[in-house]
C-alpha atoms as a PDB file:
ATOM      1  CA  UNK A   1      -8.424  18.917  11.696  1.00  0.00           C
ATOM      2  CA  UNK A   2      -5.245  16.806  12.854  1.00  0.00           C
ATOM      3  CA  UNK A   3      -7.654  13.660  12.354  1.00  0.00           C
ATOM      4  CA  UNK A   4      -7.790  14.576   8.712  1.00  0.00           C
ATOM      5  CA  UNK A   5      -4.490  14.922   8.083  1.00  0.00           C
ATOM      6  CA  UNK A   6      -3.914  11.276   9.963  1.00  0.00           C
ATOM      7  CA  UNK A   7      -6.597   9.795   7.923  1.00  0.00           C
ATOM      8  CA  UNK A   8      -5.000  10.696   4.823  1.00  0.00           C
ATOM      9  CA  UNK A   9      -1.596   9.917   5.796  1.00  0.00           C
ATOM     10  CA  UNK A  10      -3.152   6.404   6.812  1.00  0.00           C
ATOM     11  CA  UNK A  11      -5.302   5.894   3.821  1.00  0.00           C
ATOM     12  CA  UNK A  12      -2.258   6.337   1.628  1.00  0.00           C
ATOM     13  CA  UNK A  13      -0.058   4.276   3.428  1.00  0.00           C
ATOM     14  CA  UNK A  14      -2.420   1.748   3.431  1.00  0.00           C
ATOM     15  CA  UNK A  15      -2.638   2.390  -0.253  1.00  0.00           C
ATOM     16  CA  UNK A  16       1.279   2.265  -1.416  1.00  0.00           C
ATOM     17  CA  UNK A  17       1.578  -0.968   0.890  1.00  0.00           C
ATOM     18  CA  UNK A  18      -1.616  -2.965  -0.685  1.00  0.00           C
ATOM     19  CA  UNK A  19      -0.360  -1.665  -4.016  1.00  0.00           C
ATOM     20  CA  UNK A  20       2.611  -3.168  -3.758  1.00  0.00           C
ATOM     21  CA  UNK A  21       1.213  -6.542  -2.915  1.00  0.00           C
ATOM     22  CA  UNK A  22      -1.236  -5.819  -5.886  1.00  0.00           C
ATOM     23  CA  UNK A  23       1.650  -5.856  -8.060  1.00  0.00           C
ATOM     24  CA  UNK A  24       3.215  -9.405  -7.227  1.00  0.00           C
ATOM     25  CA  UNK A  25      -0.010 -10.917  -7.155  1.00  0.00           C
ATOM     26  CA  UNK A  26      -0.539  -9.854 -10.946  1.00  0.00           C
ATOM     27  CA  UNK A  27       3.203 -10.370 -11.326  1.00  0.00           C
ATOM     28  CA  UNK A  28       2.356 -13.911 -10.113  1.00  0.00           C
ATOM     29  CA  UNK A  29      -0.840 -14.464 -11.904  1.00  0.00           C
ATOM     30  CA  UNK A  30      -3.592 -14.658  -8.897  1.00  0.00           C
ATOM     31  CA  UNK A  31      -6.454 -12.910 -10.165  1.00  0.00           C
ATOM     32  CA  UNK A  32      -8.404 -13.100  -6.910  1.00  0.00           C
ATOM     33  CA  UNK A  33      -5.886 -11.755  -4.691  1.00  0.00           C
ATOM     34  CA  UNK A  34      -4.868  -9.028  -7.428  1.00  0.00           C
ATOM     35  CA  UNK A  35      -8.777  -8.034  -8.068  1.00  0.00           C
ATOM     36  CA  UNK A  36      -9.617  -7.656  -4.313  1.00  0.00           C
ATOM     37  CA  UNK A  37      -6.431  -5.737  -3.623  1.00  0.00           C
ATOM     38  CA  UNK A  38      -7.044  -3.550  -6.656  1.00  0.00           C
ATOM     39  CA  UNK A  39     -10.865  -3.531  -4.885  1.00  0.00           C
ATOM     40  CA  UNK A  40      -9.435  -2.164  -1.838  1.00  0.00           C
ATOM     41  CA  UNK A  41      -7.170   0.078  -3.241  1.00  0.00           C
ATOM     42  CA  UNK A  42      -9.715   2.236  -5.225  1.00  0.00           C
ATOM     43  CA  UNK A  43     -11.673   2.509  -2.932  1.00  0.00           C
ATOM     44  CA  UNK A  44      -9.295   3.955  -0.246  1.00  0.00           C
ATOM     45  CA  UNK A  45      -7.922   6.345  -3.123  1.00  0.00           C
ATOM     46  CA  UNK A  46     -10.942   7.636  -3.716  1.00  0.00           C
ATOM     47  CA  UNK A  47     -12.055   8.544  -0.294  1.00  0.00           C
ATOM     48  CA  UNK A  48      -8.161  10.243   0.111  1.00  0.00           C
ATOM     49  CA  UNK A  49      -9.155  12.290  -3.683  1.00  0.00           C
ATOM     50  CA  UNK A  50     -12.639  12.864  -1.880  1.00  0.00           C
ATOM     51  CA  UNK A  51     -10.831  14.839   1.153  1.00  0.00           C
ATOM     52  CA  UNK A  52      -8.283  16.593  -0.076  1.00  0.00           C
ATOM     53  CA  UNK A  53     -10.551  17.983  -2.716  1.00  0.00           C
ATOM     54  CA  UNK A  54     -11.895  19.839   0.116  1.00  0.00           C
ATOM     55  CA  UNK A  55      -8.389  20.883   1.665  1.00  0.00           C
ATOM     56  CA  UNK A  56      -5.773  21.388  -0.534  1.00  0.00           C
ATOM     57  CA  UNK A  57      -3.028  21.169   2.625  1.00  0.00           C
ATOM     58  CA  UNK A  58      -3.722  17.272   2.759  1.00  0.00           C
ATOM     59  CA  UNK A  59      -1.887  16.887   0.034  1.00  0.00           C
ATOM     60  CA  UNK A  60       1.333  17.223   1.834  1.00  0.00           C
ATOM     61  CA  UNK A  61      -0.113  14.360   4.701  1.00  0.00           C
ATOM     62  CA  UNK A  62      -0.863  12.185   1.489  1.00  0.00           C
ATOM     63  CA  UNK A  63       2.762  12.787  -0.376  1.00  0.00           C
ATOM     64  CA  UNK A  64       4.141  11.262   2.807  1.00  0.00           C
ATOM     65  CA  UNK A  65       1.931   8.391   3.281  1.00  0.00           C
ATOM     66  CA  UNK A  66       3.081   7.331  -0.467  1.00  0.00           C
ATOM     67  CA  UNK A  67       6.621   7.799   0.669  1.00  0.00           C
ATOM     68  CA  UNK A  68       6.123   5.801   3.859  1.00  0.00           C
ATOM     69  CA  UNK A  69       3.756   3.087   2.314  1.00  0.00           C
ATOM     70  CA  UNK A  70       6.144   2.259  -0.637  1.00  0.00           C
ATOM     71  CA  UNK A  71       8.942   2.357   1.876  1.00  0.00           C
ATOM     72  CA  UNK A  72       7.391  -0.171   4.379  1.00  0.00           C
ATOM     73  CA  UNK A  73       5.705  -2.217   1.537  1.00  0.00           C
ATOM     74  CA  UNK A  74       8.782  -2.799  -0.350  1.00  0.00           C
ATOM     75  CA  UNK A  75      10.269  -3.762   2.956  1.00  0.00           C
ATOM     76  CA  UNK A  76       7.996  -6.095   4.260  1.00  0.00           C
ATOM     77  CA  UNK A  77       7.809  -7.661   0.942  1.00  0.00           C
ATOM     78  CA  UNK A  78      11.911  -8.122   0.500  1.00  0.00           C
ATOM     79  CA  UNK A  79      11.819  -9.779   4.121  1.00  0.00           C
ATOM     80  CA  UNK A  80       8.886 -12.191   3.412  1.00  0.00           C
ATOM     81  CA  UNK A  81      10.857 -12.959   0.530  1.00  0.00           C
ATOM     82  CA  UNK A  82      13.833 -13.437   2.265  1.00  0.00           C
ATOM     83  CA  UNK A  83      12.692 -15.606   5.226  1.00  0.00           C
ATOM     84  CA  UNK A  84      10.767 -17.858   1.879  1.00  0.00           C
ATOM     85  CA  UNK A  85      14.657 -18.172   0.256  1.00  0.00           C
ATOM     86  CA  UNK A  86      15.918 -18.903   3.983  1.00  0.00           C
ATOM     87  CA  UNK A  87      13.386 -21.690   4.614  1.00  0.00           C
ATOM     88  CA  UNK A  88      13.876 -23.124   0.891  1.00  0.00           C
ATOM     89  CA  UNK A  89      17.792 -23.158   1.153  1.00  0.00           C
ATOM     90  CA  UNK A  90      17.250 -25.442   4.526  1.00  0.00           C
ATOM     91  CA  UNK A  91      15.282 -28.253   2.331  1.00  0.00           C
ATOM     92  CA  UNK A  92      17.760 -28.849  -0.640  1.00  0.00           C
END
């Protein structure tokens, strides 16, 4: 039972931090990197809708995975795109 709730929380995650990279790469208008992500992402949002269809409770693992994975996904974006404006300050 704790394995299910760790799944979910994982798939989720997982989720909110690809879908944030999903969004810049339609923001910056790659179509293969924002169709695969998008790929990825429905798939591992339908096996979380697939689980906690059976167990109501696994909601609450999921609503923190979302909170987590948007968290760390905005995160790890901002510093990639900090270390980019670091590195491109250094050449002018």
């Amino acid at each position: 039972m704790i394995y299910d709730y760790l799944f979910v929380f994982g798939c989720v995650f997982a989720v909110d931090v690809l879908y944030t990279y999903y969004l810049k790469a339609v923001q910056e208008d790659k179509p293969m990197a924002a169709s695969s992500l998008a790929a990825i992402v429905y798939v591992l949002a339908c096996v979380v809708v697939i689980n906690y269809t059976t167990d109501h409770l696994l909601l609450v693992p999921a609503a923190l995975g979302a909170f987590c994975g948007t968290y760390v996904g905005i995160k790890l974006r901002k510093n990639s795109n900090d270390e980019s404006n670091v590195s491109g300050d250094i050449h002018k």
